[in-house]
Structures are given as C-alpha cells and as structure tokens.
C-alpha atoms as a PDB file:
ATOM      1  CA  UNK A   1     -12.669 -22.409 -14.554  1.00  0.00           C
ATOM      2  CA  UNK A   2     -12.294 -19.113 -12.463  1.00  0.00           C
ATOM      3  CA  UNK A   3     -13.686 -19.568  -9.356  1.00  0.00           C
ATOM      4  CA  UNK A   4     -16.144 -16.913  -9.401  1.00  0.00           C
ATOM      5  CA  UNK A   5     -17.572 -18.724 -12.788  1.00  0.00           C
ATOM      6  CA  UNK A   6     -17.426 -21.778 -10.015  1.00  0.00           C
ATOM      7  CA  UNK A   7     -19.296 -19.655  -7.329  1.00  0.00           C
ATOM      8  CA  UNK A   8     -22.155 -18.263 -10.218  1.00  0.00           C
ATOM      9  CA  UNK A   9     -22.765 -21.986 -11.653  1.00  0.00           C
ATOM     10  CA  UNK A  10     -22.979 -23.412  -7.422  1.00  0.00           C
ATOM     11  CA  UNK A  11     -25.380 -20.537  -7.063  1.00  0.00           C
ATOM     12  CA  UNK A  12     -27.339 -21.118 -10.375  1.00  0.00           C
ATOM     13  CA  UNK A  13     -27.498 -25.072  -9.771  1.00  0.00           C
ATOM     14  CA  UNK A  14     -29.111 -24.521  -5.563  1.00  0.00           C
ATOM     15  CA  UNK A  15     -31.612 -22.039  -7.495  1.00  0.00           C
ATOM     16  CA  UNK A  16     -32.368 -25.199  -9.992  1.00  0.00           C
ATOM     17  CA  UNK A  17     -32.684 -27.170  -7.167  1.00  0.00           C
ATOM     18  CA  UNK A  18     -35.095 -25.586  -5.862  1.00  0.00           C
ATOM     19  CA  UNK A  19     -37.073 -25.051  -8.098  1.00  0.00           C
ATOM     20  CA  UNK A  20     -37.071 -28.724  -8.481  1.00  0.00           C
ATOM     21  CA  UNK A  21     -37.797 -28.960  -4.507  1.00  0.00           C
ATOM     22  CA  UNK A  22     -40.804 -26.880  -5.007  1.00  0.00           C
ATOM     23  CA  UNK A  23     -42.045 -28.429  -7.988  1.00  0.00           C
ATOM     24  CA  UNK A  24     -42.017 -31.750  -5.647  1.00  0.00           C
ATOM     25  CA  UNK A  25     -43.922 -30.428  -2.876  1.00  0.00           C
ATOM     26  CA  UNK A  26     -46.452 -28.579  -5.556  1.00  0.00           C
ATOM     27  CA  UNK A  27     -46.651 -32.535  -6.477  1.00  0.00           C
ATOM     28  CA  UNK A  28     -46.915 -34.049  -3.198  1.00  0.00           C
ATOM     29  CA  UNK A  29     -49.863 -31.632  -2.188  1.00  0.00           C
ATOM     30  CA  UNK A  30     -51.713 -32.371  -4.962  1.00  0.00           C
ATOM     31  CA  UNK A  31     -51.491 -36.062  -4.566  1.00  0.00           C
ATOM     32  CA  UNK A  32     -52.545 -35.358  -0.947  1.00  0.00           C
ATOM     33  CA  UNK A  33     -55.495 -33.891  -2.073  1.00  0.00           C
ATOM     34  CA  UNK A  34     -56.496 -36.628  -4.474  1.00  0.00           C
ATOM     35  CA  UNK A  35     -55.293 -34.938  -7.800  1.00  0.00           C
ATOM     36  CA  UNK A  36     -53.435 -36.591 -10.574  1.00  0.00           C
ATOM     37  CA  UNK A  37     -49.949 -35.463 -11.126  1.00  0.00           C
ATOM     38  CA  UNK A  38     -48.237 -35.734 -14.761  1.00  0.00           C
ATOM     39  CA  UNK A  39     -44.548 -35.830 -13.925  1.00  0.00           C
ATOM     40  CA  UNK A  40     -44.127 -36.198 -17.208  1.00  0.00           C
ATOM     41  CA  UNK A  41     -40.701 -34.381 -18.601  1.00  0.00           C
ATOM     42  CA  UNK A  42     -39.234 -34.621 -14.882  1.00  0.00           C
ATOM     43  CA  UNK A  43     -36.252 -37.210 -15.841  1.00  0.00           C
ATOM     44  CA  UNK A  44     -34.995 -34.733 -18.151  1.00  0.00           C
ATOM     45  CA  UNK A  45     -35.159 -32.059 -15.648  1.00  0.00           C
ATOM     46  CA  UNK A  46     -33.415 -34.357 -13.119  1.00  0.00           C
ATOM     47  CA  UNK A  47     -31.009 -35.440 -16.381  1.00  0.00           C
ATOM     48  CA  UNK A  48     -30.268 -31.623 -16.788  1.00  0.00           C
ATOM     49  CA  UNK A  49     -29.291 -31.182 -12.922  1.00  0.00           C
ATOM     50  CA  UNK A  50     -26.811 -34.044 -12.646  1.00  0.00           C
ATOM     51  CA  UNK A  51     -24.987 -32.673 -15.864  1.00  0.00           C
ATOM     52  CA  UNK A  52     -24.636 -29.356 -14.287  1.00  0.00           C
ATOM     53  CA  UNK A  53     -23.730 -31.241 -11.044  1.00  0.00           C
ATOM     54  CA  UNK A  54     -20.861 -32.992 -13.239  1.00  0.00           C
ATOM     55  CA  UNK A  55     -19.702 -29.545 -14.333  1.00  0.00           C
ATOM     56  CA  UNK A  56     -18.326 -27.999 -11.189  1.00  0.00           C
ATOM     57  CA  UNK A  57     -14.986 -28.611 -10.317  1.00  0.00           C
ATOM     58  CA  UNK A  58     -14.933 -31.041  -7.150  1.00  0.00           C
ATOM     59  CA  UNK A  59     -14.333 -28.681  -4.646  1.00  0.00           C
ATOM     60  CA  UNK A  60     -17.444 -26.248  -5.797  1.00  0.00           C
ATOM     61  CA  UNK A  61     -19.934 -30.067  -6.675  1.00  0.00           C
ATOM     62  CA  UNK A  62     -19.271 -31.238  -3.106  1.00  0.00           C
ATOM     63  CA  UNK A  63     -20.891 -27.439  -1.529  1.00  0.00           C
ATOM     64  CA  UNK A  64     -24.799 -29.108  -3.128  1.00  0.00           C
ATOM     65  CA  UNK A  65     -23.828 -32.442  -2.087  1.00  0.00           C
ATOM     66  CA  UNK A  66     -26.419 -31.947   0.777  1.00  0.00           C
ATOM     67  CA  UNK A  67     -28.550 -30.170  -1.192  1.00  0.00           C
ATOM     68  CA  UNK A  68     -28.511 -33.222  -3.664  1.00  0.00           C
ATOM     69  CA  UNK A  69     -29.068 -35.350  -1.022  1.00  0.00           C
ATOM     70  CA  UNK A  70     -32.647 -33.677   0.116  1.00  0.00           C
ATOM     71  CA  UNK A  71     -33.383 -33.493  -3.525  1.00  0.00           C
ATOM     72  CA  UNK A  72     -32.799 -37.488  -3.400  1.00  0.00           C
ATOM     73  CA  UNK A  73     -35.223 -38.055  -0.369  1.00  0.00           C
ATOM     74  CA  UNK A  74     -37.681 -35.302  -1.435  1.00  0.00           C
ATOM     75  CA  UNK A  75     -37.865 -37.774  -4.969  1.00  0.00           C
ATOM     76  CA  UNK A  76     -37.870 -40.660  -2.868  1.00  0.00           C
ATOM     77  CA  UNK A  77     -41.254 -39.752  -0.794  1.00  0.00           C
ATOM     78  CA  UNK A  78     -42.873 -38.434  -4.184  1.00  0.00           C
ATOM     79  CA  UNK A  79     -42.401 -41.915  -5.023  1.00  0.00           C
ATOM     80  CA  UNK A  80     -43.495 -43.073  -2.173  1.00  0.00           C
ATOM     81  CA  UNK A  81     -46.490 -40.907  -2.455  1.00  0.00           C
ATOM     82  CA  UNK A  82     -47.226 -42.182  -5.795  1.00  0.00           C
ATOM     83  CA  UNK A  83     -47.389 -45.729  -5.282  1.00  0.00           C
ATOM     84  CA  UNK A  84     -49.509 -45.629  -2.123  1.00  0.00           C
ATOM     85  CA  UNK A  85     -52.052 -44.244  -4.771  1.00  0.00           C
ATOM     86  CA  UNK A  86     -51.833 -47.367  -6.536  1.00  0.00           C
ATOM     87  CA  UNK A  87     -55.208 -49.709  -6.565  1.00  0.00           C
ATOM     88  CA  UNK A  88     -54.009 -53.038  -4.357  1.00  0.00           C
ATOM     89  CA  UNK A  89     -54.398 -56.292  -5.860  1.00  0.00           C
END
C-alpha cells in the first residue's frame, strides 16, 4: 500500500470513528433523559471498524490506537449507562 492510500484510509477510519463517538453520546443523552435507545445494528458497525482497523499497515493502525481506545471507554460507559436502567431485583 502507498502511503498516501495509508494516510486517506487513517483519515477515513478517525472520520468513522467519530461518527461512531457521536452516535454514542446521541445515545447516552437520550438515556439521560429517560428515552429508549435501539442500538440495534451497532455490532456490525463496530464489526466494520475493527476490519478497517486490521487493514492499515502497522505503522498507519497504531496513529487510531488512542482513538480506539476512547471509542473503547466511550462503549464501556454506554454500557454502563444501559444497565443502570435496568429494574433491580
């Protein structure tokens, strides 16, 4: 792979991510306001970023390593979100 092809599919994947970012907080609000959230279709959004992540070379995947890793912990406190919502037994 050239490396501006490299540079274009870094650039393309941080736009994807956030997008996916955004789409969490969209979630997060909502849930915050008492709305139900259908997340449903999410996995295969998430399934579609790690396959691009497996694409780049290793020099150009480890430049969205961080980003990957906010991505992780924005996921993390949707789920967090989530299951306080859940009735207590």
């Amino acid at each position: 792979m050239k490396p501006e092809e490299a540079d274009t599919q870094v650039h393309a994947l941080r736009s994807y991510l956030e997008d996916l970012n955004n789409s969490i907080a969209v979630a997060r609000t909502l849930l915050g306001r008492g709305h139900a959230v259908d997340l449903t279709g999410f996995d295969d959004l998430v399934g579609l970023l790690c396959a691009k992540a497996l694409d780049l070379p290793p020099d150009q995947g480890r430049l969205v390593r961080s980003d990957l890793i906010i991505l992780a912990a924005a996921v993390d406190a949707l789920s967090a979100a989530l299951g306080s919502g859940l009735p207590r037994a």
